[in-house]
N, C-alpha and C. Protein backbone atom coordinates (compact mmCIF):
# COMPACT_ATOMS: atom_id res chain seq x y z
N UNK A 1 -73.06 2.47 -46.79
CA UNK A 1 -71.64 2.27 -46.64
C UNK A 1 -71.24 2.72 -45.24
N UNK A 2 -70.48 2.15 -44.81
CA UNK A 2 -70.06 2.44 -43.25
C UNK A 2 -68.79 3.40 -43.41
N UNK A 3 -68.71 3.99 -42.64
CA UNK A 3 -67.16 5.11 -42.80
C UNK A 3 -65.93 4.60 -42.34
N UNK A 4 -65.84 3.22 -42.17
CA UNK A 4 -64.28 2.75 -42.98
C UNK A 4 -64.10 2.66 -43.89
N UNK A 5 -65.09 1.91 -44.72
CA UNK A 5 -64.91 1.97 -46.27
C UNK A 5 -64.63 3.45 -47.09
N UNK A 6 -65.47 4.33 -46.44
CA UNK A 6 -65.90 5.51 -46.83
C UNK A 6 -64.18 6.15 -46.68
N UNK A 7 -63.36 5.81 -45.48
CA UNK A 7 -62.72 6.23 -45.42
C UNK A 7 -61.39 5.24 -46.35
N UNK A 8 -61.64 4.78 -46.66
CA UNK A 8 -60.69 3.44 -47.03
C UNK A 8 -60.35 3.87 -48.56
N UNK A 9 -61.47 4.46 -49.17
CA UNK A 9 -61.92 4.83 -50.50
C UNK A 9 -61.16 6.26 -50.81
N UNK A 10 -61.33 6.86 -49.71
CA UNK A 10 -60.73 8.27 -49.61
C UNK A 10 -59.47 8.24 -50.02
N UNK A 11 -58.80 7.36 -48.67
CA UNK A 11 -56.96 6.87 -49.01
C UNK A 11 -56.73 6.48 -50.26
N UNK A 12 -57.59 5.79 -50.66
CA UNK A 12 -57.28 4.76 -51.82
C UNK A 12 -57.18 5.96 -52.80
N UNK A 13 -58.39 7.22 -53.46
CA UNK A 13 -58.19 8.04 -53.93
C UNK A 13 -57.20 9.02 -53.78
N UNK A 14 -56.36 9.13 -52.74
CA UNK A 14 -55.85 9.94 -52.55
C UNK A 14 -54.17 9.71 -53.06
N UNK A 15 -54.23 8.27 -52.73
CA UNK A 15 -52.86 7.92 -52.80
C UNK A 15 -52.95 6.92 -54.10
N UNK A 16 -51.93 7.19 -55.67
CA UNK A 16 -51.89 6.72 -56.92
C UNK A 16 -51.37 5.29 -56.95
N UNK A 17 -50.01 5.65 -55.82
CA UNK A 17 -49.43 4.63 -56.02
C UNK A 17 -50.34 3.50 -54.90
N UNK A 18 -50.74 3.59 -54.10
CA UNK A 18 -51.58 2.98 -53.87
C UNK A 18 -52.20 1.89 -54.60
N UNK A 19 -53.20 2.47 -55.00
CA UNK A 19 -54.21 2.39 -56.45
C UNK A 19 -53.16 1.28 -57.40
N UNK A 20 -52.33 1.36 -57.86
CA UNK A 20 -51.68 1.08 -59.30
C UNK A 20 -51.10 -0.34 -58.32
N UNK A 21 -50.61 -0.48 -57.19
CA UNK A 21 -50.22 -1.38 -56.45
C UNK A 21 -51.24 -2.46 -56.34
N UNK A 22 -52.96 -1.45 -55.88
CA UNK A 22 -53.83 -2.74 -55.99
C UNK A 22 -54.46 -3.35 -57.31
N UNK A 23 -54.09 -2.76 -58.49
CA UNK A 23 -54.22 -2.98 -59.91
C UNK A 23 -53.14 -4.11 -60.58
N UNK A 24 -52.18 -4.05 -59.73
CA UNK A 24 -51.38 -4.62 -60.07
C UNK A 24 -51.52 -6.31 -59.38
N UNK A 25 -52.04 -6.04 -58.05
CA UNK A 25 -52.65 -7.39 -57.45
C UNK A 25 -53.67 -7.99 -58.00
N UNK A 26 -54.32 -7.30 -58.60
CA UNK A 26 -55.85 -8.01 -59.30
C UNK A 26 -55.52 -8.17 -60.77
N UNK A 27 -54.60 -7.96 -61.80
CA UNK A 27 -53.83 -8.33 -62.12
C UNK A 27 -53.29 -9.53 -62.30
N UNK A 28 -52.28 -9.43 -61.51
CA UNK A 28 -51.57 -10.96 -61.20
C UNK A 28 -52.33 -12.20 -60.74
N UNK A 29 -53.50 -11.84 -59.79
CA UNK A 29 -54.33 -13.04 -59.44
C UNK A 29 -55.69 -12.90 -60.73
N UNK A 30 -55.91 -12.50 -61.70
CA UNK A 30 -56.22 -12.71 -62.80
C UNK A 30 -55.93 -13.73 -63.63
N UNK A 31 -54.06 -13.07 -63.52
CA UNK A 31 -53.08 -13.91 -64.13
C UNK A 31 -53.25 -15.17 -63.59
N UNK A 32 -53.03 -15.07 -62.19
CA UNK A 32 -53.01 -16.66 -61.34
C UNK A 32 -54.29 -17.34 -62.36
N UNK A 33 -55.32 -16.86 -62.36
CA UNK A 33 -56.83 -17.78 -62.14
C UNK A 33 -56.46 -18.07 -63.82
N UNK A 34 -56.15 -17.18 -64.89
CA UNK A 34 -55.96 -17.67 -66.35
C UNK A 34 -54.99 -18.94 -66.33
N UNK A 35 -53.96 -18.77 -65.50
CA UNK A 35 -52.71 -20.03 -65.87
C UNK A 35 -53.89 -21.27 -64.90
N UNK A 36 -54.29 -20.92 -63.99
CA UNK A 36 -54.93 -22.45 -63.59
C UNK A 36 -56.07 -22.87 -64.64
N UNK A 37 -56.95 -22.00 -65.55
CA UNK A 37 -57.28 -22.65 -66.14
C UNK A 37 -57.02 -23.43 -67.70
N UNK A 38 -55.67 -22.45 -67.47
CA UNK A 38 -54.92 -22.65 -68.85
C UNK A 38 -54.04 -24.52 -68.76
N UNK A 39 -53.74 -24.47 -66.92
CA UNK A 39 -52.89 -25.42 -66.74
C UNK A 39 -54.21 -26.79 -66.97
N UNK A 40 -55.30 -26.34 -66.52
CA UNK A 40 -56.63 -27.49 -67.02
C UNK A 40 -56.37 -27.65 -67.91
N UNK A 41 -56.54 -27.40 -68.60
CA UNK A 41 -57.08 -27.28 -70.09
C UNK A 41 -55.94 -28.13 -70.99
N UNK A 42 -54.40 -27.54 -70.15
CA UNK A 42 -53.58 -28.61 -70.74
C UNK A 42 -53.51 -30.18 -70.80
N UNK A 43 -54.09 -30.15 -69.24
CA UNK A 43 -54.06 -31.69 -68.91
C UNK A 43 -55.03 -32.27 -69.63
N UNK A 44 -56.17 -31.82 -69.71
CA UNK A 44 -57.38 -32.35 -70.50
C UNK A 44 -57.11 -32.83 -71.78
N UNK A 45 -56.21 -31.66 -72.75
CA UNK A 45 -55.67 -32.10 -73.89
C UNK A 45 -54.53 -33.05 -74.05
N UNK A 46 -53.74 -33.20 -72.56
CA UNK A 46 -52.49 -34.24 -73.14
C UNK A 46 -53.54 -35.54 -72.59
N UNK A 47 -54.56 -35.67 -72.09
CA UNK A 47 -54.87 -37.07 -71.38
C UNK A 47 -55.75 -36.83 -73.06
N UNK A 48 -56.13 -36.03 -73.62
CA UNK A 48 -57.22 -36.51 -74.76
C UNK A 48 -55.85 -36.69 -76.15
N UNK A 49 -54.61 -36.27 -76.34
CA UNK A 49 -53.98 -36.54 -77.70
C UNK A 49 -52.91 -37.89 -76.97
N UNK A 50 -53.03 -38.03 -75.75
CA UNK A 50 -52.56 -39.61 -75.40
C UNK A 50 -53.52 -40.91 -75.88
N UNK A 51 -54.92 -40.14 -75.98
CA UNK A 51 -56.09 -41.48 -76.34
C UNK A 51 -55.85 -41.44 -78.05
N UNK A 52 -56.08 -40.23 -78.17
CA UNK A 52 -55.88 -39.99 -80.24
C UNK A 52 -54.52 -40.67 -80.21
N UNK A 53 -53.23 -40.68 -80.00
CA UNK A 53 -52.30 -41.26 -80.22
C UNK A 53 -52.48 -42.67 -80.25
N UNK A 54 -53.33 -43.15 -79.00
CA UNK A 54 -53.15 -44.83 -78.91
C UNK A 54 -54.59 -45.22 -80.17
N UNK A 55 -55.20 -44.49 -80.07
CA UNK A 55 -56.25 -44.85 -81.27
C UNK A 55 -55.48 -45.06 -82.74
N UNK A 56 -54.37 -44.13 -83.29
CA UNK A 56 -53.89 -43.80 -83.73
C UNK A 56 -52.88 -45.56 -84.51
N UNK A 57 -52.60 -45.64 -83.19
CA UNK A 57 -51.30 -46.72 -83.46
C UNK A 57 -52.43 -48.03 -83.43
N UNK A 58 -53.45 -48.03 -82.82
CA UNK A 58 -54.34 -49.01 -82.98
C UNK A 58 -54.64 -49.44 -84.77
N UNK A 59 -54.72 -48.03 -85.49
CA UNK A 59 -55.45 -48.22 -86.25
C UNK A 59 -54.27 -48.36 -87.70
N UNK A 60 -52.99 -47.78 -87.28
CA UNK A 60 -51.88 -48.19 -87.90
C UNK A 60 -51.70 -49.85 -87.98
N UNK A 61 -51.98 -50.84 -86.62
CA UNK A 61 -51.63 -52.39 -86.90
C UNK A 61 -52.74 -52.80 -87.54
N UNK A 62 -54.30 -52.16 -87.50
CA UNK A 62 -55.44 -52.65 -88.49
C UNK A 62 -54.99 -52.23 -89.73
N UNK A 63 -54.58 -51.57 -90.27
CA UNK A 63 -54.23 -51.17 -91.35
C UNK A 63 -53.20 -51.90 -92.05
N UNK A 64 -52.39 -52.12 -91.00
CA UNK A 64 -51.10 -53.49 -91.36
C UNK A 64 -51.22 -54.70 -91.51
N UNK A 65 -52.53 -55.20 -90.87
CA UNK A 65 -53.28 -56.10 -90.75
C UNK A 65 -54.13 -56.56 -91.93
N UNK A 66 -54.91 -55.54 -92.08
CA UNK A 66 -55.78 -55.51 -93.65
C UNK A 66 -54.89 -56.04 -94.98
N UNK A 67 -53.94 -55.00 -94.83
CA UNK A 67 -53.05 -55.11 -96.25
C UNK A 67 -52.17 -56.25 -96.08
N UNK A 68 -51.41 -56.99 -94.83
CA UNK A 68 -50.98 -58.43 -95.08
C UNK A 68 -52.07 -59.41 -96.10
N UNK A 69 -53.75 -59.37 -95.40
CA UNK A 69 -54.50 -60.06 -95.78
C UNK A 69 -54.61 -59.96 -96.65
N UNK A 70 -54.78 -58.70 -97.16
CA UNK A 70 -54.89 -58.01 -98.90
C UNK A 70 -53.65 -58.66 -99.95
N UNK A 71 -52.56 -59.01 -99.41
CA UNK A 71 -51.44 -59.49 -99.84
C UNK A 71 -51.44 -61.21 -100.07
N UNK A 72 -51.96 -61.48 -99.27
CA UNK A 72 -52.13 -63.20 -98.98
C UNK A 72 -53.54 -63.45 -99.89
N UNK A 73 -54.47 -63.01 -99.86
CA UNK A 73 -55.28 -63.02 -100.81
C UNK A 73 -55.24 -62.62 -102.16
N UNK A 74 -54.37 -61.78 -102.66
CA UNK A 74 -53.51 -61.33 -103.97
C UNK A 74 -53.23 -62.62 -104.36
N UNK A 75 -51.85 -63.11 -103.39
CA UNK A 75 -51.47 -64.29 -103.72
C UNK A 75 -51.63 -65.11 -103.88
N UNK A 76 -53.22 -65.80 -102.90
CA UNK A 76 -53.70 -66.89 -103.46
C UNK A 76 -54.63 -66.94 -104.88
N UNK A 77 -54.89 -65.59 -104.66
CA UNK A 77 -55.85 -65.59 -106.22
C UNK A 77 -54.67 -65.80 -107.84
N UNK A 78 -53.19 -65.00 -107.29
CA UNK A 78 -52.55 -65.32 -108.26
C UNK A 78 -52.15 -66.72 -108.75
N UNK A 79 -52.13 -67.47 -107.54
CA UNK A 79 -52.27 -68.97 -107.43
C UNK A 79 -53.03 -69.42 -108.39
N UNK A 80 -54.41 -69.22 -107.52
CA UNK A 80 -55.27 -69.93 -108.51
C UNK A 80 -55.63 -69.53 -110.09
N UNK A 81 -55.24 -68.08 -110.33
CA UNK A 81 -55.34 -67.71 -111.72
C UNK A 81 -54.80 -68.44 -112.55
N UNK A 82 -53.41 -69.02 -111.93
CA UNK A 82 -52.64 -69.91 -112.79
C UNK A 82 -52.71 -71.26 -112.64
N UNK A 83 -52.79 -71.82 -112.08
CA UNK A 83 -53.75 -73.14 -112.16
C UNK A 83 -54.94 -73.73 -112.76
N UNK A 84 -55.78 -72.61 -112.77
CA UNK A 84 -57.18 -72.21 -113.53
C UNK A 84 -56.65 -72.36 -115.34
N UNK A 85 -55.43 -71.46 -115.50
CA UNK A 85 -54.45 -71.25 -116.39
C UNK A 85 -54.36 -72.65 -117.20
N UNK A 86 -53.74 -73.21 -116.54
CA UNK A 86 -53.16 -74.78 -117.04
C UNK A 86 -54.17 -75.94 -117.01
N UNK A 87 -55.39 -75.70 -116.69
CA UNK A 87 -56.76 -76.36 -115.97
C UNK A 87 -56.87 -75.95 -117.81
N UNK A 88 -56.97 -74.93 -117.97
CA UNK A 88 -57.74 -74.32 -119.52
C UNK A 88 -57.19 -75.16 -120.64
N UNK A 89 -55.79 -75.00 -120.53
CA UNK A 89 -54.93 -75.28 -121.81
C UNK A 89 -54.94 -76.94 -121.52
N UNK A 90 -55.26 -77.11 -120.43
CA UNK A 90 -55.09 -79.09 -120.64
C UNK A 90 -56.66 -79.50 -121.27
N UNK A 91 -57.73 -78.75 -121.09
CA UNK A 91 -59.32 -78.65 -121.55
C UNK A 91 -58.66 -78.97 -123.23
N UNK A 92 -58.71 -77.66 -123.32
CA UNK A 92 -57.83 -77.02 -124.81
C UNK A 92 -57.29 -78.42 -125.44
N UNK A 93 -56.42 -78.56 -124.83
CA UNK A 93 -55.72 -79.73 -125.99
C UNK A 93 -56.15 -81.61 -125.77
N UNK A 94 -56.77 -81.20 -124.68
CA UNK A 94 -58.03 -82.47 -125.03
C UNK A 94 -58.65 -82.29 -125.96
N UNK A 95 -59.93 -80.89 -126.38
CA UNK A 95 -60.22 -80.93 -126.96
C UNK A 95 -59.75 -81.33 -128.30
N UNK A 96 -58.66 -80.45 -128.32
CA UNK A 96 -57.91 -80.51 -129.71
C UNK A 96 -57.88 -81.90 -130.22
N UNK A 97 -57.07 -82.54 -129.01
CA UNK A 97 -56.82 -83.96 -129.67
C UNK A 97 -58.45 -84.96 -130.01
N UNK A 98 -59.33 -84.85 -129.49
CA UNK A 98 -60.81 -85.50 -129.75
C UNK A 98 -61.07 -85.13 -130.95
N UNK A 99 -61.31 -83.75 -130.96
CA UNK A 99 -61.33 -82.98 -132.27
C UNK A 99 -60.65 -84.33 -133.81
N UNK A 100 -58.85 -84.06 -133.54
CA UNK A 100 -58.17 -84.78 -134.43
C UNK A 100 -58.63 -86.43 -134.22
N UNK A 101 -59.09 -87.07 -133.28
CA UNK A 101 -59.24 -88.02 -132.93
C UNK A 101 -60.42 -88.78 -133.89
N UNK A 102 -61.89 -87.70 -134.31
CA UNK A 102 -62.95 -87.90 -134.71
C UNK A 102 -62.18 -87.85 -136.12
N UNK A 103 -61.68 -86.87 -136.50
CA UNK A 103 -61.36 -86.98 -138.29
C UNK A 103 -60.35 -88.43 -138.72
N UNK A 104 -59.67 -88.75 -137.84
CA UNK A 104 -58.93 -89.63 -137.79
C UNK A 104 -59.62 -91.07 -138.84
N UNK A 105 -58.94 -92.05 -139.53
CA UNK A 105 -59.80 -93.16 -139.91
C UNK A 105 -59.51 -94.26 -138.85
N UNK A 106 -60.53 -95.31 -138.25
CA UNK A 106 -60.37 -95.95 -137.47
C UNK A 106 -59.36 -97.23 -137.59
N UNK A 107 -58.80 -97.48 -136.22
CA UNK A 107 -57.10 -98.28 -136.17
C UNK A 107 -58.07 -99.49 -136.89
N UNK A 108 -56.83 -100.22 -137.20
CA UNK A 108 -57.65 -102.25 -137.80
C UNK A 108 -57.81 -102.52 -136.55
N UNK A 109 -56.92 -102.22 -135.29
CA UNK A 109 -56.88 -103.28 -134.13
C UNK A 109 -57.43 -102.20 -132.78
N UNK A 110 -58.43 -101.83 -132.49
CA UNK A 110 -58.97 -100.61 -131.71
C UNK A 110 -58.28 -101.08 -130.39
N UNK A 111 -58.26 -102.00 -129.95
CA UNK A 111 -57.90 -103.04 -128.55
C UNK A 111 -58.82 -103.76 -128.41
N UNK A 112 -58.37 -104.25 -127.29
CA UNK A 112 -59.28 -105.89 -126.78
C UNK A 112 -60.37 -105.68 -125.99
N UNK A 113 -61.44 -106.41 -126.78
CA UNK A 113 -62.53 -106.47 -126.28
C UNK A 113 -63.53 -106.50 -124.43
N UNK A 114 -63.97 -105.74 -124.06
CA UNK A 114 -64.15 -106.08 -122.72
C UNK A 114 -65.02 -107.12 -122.35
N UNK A 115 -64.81 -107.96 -121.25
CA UNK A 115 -65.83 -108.78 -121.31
C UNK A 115 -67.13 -108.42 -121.16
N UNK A 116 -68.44 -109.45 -120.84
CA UNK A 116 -69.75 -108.85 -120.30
C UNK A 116 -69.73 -108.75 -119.12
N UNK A 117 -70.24 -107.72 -118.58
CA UNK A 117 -70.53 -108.04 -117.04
C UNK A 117 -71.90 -108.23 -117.13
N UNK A 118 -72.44 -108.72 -115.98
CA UNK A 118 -73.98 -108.63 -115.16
C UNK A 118 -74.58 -107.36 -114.89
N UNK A 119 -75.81 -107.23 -115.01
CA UNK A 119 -76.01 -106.06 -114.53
C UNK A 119 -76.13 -106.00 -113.27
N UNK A 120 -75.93 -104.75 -112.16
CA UNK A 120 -75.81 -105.13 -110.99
C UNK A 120 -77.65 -105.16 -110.45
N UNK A 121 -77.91 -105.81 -109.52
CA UNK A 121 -79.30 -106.04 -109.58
C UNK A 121 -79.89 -104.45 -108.55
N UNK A 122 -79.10 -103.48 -108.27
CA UNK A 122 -79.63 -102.50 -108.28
C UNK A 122 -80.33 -101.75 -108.93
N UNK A 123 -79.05 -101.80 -110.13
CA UNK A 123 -79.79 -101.25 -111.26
C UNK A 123 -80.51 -101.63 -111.94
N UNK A 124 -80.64 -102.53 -112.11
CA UNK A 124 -81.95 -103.62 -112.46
C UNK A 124 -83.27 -103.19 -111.86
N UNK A 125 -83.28 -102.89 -110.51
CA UNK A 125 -84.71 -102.25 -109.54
C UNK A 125 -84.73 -100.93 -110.03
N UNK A 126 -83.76 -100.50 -110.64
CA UNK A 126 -84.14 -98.62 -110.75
C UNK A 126 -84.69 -98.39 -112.12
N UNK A 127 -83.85 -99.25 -113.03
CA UNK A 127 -84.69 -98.93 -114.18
C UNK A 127 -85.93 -100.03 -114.27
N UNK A 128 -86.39 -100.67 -113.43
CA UNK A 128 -87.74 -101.24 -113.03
C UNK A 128 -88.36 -100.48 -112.70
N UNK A 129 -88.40 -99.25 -111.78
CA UNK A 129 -88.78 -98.47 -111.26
C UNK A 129 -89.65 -97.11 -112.63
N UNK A 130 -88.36 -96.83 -113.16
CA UNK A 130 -88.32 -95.94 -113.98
C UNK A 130 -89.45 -96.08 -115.07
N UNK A 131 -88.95 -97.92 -115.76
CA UNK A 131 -89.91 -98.07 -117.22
C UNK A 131 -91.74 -98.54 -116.45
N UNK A 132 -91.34 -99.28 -115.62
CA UNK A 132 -92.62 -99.86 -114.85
C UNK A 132 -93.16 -98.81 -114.19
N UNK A 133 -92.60 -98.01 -113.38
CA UNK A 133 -93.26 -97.13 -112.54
C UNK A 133 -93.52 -97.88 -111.63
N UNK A 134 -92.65 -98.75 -110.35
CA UNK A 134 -93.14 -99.02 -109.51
C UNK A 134 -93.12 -100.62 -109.61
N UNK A 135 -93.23 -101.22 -110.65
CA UNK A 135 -93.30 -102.63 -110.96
C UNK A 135 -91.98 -103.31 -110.49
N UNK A 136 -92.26 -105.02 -110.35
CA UNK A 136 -91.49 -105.37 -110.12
C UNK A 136 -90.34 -105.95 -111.28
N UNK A 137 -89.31 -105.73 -110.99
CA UNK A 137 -88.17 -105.93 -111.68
C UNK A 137 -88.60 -107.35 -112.24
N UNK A 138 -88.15 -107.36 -113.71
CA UNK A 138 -88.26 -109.14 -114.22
C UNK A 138 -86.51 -109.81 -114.25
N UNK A 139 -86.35 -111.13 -113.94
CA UNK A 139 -85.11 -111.60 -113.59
C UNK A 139 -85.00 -112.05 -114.94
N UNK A 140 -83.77 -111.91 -115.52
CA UNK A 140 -83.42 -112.44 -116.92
C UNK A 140 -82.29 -113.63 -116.41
C-alpha cells in the first residue's frame, strides 16, 4: 500500500461522517445499478406480454373461427338429419303401401298392355357372351 491510501484510510477512519457519506454513495449507485436492471427487465417483460397478448387475440379469432364452423356444421348435419327424416318415412309408407298392395285381390282391368320391343342387339352380344362364353350371338 502506498501512504496516500495509507493516509486516505486514516481520514476516512477518523472522520464518521465521512464514512456514512461514502456509504451512502455506494448505496445509491447500488440503487442506480438495481433500477437499471430492474428498468431491463421491465422492457423485456412488456416486449414479451405484448407477444402473449397478440398470441392471445390470435388465438381468440381461431377459437371464433372453430366454433362458427362448429355451428355451420351443427347446422348442416341438422339439415340433413331431417331430410334423412322424411327420406325414412317416404321408405316407410312405400313400404306400407306394397305391403297393402300384395294382400290386395287383383284389379279386372290392371292397365294396358305394353307393346314388344326388340331386344337391343347389345344385349343380345352380352348374354351371348355370358351363356356361350365367348360365342357368337345367334340372330333370331
Amino acid at each position: 500500500m502506498s501512504m496516500n491510501e495509507i493516509a486516505t484510510r486514516a481520514q476516512d477512519g477518523a472522520d464518521p461522517l465521512g464514512e456514512k457519506i461514502r456509504d451512502y454513495i455506494l448505496g445509491v449507485e447500488n440503487i442506480r445499478d438495481e433500477n437499471r436492471k430492474l428498468l431491463d427487465q421491465i422492457t423485456t417483460l412488456e416486449t414479451a406480454n405484448v407477444a402473449l397478448e397478440s398470441e392471445v387475440r390470435l388465438l381468440k379469432l381461431a377459437l371464433e373461427h372453430e366454433r362458427a364452423e362448429r355451428r355451420h356444421y351443427h347446422s348442416l348435419a341438422n339439415e340433413i338429419i331431417t331430410r334423412l327424416d322424411v327420406v325414412g318415412r317416404t321408405i316407410d309408407d312405400v313400404v306400407k303401401r306394397a305391403g297393402q298392395g300384395v294382400h290386395r285381390p287383383a284389379k279386372e282391368s290392371p292397365g294396358p298392355d305394353l307393346p314388344d320391343m326388340p331386344v337391343p342387339s347389345f344385349l343380345r352380344k352380352v348374354e351371348a357372351l355370358i351363356n356361350g362364353q365367348g360365342e357368337k350371338p345367334q340372330s333370331s
